[in-house]
N, C-alpha and C. Protein backbone atom coordinates (compact mmCIF):
# COMPACT_ATOMS: atom_id res chain seq x y z
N UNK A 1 22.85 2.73 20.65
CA UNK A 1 22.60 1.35 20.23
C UNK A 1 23.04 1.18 18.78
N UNK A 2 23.68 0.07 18.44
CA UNK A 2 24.50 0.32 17.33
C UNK A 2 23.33 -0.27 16.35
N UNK A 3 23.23 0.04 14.64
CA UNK A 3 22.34 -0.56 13.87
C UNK A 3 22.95 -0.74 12.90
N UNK A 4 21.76 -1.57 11.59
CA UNK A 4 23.19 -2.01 10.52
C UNK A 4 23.82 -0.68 9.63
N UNK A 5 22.90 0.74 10.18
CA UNK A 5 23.08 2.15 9.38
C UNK A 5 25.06 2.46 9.96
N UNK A 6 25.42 1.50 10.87
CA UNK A 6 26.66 1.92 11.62
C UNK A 6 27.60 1.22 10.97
N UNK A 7 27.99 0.16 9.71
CA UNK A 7 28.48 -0.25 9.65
C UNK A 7 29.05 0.25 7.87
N UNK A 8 29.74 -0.28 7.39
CA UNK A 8 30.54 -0.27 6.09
C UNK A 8 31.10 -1.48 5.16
N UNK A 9 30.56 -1.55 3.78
CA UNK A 9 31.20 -2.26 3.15
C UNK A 9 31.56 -1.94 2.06
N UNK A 10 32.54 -2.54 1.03
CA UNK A 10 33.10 -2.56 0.13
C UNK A 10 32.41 -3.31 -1.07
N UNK A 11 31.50 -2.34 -1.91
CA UNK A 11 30.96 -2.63 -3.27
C UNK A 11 31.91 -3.93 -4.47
N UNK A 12 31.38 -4.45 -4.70
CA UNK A 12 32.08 -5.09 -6.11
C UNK A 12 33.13 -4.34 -6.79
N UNK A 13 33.06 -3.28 -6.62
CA UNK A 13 33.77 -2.27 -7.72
C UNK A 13 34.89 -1.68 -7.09
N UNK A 14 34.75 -2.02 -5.59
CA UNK A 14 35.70 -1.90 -4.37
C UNK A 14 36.00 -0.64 -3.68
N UNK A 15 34.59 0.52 -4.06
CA UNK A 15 34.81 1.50 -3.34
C UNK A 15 33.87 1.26 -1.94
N UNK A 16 34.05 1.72 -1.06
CA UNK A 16 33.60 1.68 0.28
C UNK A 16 32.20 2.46 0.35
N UNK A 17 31.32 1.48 0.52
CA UNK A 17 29.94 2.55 1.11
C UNK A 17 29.60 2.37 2.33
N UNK A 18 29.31 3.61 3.04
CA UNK A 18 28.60 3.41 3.81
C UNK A 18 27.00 3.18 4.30
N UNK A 19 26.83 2.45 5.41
CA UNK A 19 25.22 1.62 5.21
C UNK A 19 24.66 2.55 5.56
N UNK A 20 25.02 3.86 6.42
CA UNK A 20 24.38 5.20 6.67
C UNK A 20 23.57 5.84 5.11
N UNK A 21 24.18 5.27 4.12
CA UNK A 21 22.72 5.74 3.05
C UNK A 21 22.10 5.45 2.71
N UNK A 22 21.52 4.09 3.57
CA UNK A 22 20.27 3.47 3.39
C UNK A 22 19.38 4.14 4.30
N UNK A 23 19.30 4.94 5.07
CA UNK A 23 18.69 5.69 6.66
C UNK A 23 17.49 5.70 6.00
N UNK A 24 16.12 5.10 6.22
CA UNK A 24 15.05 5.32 5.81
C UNK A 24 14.39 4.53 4.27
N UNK A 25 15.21 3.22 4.37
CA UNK A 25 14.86 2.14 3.45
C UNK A 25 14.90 1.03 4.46
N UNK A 26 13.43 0.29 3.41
CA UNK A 26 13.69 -1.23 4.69
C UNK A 26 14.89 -1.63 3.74
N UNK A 27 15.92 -2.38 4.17
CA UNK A 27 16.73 -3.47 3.67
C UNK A 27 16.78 -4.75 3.58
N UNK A 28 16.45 -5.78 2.71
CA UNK A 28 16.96 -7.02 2.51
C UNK A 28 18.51 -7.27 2.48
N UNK A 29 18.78 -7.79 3.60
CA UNK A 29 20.44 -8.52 3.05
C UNK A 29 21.09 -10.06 3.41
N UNK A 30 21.14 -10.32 1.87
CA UNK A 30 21.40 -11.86 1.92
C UNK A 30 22.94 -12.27 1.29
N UNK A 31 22.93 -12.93 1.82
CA UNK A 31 24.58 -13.52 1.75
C UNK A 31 24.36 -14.63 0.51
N UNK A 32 25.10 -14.34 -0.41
CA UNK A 32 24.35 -15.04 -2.28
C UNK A 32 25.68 -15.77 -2.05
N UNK A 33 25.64 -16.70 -3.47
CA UNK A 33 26.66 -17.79 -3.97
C UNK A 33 26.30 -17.66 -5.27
N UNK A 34 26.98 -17.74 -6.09
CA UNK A 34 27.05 -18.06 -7.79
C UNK A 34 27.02 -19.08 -8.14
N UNK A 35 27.53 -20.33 -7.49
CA UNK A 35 27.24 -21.92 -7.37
C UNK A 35 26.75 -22.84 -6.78
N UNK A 36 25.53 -22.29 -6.46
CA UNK A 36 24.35 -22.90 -5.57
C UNK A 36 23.15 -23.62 -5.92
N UNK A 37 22.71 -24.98 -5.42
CA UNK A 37 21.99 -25.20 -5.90
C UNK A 37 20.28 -24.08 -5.69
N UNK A 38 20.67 -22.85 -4.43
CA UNK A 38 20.31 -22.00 -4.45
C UNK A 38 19.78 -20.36 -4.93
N UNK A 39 20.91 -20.85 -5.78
CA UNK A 39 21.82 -19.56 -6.80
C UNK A 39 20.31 -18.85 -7.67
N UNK A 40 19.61 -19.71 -8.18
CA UNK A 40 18.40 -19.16 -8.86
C UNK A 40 17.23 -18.31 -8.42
N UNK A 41 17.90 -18.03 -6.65
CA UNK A 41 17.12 -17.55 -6.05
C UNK A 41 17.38 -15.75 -6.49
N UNK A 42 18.23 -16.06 -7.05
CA UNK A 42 18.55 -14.17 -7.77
C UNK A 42 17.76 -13.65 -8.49
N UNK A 43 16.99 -14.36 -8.92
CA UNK A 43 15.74 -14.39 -10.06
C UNK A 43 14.71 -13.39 -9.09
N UNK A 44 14.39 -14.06 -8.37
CA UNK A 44 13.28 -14.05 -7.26
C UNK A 44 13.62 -12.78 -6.25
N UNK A 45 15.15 -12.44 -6.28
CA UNK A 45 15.47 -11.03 -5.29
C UNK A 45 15.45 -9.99 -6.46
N UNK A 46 15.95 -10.34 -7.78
CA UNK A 46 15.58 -9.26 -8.59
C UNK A 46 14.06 -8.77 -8.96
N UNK A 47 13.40 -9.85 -8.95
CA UNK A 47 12.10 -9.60 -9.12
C UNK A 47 11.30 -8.73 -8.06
N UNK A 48 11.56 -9.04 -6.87
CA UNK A 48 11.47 -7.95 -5.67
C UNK A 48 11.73 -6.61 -5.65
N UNK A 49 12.99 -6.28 -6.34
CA UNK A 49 13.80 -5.08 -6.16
C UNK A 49 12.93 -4.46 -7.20
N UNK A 50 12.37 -5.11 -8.30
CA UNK A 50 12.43 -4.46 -9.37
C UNK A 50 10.70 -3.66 -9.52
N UNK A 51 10.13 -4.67 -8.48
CA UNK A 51 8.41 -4.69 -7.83
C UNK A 51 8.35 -3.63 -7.48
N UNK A 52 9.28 -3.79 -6.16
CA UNK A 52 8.88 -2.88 -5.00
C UNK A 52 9.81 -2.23 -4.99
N UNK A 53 11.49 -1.81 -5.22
CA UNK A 53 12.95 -1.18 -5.20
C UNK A 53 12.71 0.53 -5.87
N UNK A 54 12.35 1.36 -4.80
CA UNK A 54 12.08 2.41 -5.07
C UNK A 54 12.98 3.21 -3.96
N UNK A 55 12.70 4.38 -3.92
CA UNK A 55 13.46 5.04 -2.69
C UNK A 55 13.15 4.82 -1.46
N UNK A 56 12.35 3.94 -1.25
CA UNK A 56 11.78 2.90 0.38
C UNK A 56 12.44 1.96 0.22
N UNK A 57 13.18 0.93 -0.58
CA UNK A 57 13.54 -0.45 -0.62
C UNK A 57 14.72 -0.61 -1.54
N UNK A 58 15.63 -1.49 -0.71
CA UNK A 58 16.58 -1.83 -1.48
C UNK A 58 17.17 -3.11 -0.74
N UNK A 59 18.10 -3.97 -1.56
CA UNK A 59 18.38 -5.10 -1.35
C UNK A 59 19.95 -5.68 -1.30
N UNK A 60 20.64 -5.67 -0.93
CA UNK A 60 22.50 -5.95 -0.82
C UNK A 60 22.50 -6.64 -0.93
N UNK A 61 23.24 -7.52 -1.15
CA UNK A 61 23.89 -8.47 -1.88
C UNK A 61 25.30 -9.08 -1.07
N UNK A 62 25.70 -10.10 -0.52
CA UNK A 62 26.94 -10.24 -0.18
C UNK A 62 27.66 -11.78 -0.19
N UNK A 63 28.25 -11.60 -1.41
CA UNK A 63 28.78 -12.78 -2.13
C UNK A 63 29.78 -13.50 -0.68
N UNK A 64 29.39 -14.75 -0.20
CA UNK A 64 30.86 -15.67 0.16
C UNK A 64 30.52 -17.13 -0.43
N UNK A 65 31.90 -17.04 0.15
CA UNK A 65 32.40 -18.85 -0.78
C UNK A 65 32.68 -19.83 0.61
N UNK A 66 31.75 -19.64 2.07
CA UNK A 66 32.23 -20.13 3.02
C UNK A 66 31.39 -21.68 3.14
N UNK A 67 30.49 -21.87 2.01
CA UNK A 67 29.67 -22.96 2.11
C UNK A 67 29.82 -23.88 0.62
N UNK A 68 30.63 -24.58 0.73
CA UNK A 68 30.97 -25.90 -0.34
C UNK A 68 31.99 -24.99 -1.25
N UNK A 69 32.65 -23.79 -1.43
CA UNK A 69 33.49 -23.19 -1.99
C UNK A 69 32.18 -22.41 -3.43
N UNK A 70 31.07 -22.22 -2.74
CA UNK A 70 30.25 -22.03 -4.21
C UNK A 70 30.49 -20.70 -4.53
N UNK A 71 31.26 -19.78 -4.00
CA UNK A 71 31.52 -18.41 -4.60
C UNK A 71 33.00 -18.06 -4.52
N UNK A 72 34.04 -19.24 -5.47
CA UNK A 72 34.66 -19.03 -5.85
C UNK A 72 35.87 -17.29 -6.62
N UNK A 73 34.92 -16.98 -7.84
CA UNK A 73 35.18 -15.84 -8.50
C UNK A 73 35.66 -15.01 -7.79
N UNK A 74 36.28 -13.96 -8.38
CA UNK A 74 36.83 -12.40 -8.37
C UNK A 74 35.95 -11.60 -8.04
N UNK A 75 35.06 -10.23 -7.39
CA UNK A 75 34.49 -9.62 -7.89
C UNK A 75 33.96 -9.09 -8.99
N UNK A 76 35.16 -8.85 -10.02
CA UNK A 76 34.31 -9.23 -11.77
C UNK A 76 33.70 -10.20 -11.88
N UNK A 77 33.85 -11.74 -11.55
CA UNK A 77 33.79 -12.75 -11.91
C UNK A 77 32.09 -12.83 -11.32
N UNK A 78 31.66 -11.90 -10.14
CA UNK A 78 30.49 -12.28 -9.79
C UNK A 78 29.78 -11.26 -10.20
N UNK A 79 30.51 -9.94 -10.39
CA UNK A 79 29.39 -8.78 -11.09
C UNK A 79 28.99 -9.52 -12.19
N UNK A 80 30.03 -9.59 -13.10
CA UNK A 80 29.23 -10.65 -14.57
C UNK A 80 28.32 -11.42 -14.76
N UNK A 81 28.92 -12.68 -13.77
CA UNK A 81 27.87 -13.78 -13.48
C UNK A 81 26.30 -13.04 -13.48
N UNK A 82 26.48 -12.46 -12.20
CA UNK A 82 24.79 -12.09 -11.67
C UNK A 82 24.37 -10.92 -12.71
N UNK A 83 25.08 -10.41 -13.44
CA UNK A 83 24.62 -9.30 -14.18
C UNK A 83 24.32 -10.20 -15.87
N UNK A 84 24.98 -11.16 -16.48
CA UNK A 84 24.92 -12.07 -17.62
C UNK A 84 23.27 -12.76 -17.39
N UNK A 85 23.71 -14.13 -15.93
CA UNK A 85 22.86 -14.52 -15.61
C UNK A 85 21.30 -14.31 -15.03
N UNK A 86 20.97 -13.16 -14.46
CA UNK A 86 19.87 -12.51 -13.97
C UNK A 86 19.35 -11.03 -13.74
N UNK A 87 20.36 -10.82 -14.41
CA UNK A 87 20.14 -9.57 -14.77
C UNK A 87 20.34 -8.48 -13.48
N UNK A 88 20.81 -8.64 -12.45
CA UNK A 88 20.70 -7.89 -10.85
C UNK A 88 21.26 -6.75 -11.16
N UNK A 89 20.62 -5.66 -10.76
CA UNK A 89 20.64 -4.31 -10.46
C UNK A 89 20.67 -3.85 -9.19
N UNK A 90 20.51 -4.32 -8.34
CA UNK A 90 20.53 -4.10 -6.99
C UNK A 90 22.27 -4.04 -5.98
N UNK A 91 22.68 -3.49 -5.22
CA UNK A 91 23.85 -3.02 -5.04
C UNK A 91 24.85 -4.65 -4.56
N UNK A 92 25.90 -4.95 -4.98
CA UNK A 92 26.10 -6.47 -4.79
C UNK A 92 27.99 -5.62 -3.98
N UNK A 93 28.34 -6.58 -2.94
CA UNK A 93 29.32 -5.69 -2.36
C UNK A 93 30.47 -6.83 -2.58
N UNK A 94 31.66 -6.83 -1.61
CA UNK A 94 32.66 -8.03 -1.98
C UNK A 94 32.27 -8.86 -1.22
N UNK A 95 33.01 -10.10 -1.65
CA UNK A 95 32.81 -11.22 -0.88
C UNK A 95 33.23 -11.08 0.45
N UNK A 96 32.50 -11.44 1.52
CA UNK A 96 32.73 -11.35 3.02
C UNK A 96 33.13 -13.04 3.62
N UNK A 97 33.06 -12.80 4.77
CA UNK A 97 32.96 -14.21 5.87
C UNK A 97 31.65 -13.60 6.58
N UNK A 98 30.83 -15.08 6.54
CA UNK A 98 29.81 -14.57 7.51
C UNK A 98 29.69 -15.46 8.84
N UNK A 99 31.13 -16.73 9.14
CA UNK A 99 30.58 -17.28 10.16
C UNK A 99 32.36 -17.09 10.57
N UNK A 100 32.59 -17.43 11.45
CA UNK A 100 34.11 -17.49 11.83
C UNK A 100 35.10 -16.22 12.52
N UNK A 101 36.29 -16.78 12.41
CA UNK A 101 36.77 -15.52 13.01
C UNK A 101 36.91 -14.38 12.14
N UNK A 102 36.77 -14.39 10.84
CA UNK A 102 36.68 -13.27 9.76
C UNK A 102 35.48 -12.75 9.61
N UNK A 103 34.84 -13.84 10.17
CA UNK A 103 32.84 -12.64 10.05
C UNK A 103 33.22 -10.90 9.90
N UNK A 104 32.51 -10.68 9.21
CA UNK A 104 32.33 -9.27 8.66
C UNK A 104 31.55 -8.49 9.76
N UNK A 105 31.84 -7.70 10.33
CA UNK A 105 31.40 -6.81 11.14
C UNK A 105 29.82 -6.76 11.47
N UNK A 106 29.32 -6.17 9.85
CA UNK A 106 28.28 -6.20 9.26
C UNK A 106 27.14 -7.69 9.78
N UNK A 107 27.84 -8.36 9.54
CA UNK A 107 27.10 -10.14 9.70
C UNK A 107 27.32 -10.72 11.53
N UNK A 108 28.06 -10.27 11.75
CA UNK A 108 28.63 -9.98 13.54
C UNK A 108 27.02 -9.66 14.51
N UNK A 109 26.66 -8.44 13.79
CA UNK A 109 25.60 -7.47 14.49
C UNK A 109 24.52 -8.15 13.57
N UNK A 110 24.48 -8.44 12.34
CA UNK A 110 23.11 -9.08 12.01
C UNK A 110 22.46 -10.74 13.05
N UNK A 111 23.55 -11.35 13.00
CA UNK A 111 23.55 -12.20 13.71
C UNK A 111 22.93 -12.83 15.35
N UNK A 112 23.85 -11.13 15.90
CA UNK A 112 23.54 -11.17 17.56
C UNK A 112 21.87 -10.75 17.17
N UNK A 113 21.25 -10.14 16.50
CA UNK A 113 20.48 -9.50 16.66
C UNK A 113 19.08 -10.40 16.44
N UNK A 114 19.03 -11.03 15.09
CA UNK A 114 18.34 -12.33 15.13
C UNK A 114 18.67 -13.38 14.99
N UNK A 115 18.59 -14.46 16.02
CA UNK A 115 19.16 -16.09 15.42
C UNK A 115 18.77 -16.47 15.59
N UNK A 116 19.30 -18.02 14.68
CA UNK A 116 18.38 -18.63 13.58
C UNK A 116 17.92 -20.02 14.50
N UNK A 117 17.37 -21.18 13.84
CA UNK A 117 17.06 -22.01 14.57
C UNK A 117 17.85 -22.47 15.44
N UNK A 118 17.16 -22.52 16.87
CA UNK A 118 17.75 -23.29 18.00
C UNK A 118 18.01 -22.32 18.46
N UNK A 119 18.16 -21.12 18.21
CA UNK A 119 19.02 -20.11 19.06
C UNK A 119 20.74 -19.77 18.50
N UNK A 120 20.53 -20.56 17.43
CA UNK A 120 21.83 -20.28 17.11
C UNK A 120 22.58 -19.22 15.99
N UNK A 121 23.63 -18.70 16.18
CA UNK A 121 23.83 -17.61 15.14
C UNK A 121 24.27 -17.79 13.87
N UNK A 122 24.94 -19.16 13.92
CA UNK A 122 25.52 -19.29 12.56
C UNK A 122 24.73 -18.73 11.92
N UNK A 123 25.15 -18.94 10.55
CA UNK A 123 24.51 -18.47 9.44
C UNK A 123 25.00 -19.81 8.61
N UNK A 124 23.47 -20.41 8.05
CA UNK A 124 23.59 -21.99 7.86
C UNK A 124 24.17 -22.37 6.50
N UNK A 125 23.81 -21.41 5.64
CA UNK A 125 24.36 -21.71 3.94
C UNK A 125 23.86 -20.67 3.05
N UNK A 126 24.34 -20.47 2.22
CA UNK A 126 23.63 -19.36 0.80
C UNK A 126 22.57 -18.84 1.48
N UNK A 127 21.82 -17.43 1.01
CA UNK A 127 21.00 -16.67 0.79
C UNK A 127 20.11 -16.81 2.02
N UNK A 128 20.77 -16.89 2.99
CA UNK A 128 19.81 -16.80 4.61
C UNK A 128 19.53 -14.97 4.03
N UNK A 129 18.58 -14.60 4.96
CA UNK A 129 18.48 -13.16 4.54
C UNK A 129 18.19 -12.74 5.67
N UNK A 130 18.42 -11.32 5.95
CA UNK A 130 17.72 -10.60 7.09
C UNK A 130 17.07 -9.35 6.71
N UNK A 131 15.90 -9.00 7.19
CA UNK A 131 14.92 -7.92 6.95
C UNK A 131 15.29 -7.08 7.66
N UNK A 132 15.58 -5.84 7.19
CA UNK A 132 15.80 -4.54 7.98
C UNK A 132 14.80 -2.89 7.68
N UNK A 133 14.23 -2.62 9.31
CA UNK A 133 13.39 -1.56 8.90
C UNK A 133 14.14 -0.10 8.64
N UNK A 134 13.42 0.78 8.69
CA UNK A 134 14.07 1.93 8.14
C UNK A 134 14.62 2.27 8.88
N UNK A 135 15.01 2.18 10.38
CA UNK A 135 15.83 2.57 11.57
C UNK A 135 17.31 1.98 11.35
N UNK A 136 17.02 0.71 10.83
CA UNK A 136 18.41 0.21 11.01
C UNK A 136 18.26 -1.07 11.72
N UNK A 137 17.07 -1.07 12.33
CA UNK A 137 17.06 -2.41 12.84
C UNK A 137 16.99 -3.43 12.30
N UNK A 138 17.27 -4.92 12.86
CA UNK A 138 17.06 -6.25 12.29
C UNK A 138 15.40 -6.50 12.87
N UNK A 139 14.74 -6.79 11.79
CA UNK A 139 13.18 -6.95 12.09
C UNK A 139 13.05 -8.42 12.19
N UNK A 140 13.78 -9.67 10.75
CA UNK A 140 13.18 -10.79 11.01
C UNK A 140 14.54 -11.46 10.02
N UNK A 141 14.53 -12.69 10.23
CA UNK A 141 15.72 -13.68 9.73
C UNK A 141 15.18 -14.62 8.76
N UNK A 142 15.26 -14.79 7.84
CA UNK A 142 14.88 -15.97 7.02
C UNK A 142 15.36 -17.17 6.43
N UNK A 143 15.07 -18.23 6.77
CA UNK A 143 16.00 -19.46 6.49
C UNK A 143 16.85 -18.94 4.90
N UNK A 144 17.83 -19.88 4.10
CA UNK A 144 18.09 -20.04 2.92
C UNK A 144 16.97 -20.37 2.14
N UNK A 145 16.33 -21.36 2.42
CA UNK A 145 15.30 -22.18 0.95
C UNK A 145 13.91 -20.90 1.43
N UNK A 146 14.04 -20.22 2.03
CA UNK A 146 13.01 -19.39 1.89
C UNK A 146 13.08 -18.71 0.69
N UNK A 147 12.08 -18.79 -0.22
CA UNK A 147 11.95 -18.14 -1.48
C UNK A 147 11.99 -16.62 -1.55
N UNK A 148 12.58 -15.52 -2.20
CA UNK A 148 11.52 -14.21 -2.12
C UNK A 148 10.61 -13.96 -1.76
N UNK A 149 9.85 -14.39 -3.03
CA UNK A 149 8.43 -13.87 -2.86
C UNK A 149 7.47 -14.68 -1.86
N UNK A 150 8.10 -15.17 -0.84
CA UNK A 150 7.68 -15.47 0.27
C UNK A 150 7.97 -13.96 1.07
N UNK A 151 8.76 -13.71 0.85
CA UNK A 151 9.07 -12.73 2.10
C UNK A 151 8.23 -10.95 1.39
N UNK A 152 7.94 -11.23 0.47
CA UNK A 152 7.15 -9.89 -0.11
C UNK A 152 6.31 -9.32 0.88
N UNK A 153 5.48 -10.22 1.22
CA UNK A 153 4.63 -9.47 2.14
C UNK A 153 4.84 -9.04 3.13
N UNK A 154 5.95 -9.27 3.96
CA UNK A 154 7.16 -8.62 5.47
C UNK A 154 7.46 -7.94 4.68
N UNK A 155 8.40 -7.22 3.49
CA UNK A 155 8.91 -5.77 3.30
C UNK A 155 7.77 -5.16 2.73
N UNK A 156 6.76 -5.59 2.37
CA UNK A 156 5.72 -4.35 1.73
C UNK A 156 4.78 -3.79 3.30
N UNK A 157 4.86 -4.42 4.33
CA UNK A 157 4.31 -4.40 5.34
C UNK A 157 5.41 -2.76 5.79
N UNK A 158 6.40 -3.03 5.76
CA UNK A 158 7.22 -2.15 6.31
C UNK A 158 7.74 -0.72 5.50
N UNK A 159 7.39 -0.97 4.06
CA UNK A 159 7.52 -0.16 2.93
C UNK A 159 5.94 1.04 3.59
């Protein structure tokens, strides 16, 4: 059964990791924008990581520009941003596709696994997130305007 530990992406910095070294962390992974009226929600995932982001927890990051063009930039252009602007420490990868025929592999299998209202898979705009337990599985989906520290208490549950 395939999990998100099966898949691979390409860091900001553009070397290739594999998700196999998360095996035994829950994972947060949300699909960010740098020009969102959402965007401040980086505040609120750093504050998480920084709570609870120990060798149980960690949080990815995956910049696209597929909703109003809000993630424009380069990979420098967004390490900076989020590193100037909010300080993120948490692992941020390249910009992907998360709906279409370029969907990222990665967002493919997050997708089938939980969807979102109506039954549907899209992925609706900025910083939808999905909760992942230490297996690899997709545990739970969270709208965009869902805040962080709404969702604290689902990864400390699983931590």
């Amino acid at each position: 059964m395939t999990n998100v530990h099966d898949f691979k992406a390409n860091l900001l910095n553009g070397t290739s990791a594999d998700l196999s070294e998360f095996k035994g962390k829950v994972l947060l992974i949300v699909n960010t924008a740098s020009k969102c009226g959402l965007t401040p929600q980086y505040e609120g995932l750093e504050a998480l990581y920084k709570d609870i982001g120990n060798e149980n927890f960690e949080i990815l990051g995956f910049p696209c520009n597929q909703f109003g063009n809000q993630e424009p930039g380069s990979s420098d252009d967004i390490g900076e941003f989020c590193q100037i602007n909010y300080g993120v420490s948490f692992p941020m990868f390249e910009k992907i596709e998360v709906n279409g025929d370029n969907t990222h592999p990665l967002y493919q299998h997050l997708k089938s696994e939980k969807k979102g209202l109506l039954g549907s898979q899209k992925i609706k705009w900025n910083f939808t997130k999905f909760l992942i337990n230490q297996a690899g599985e997709v545990v739970k989906r969270y709208a965009p305007t869902t805040k962080p520290e709404k969702i604290r208490s689902d990864i400390e549950a699983l931590v």
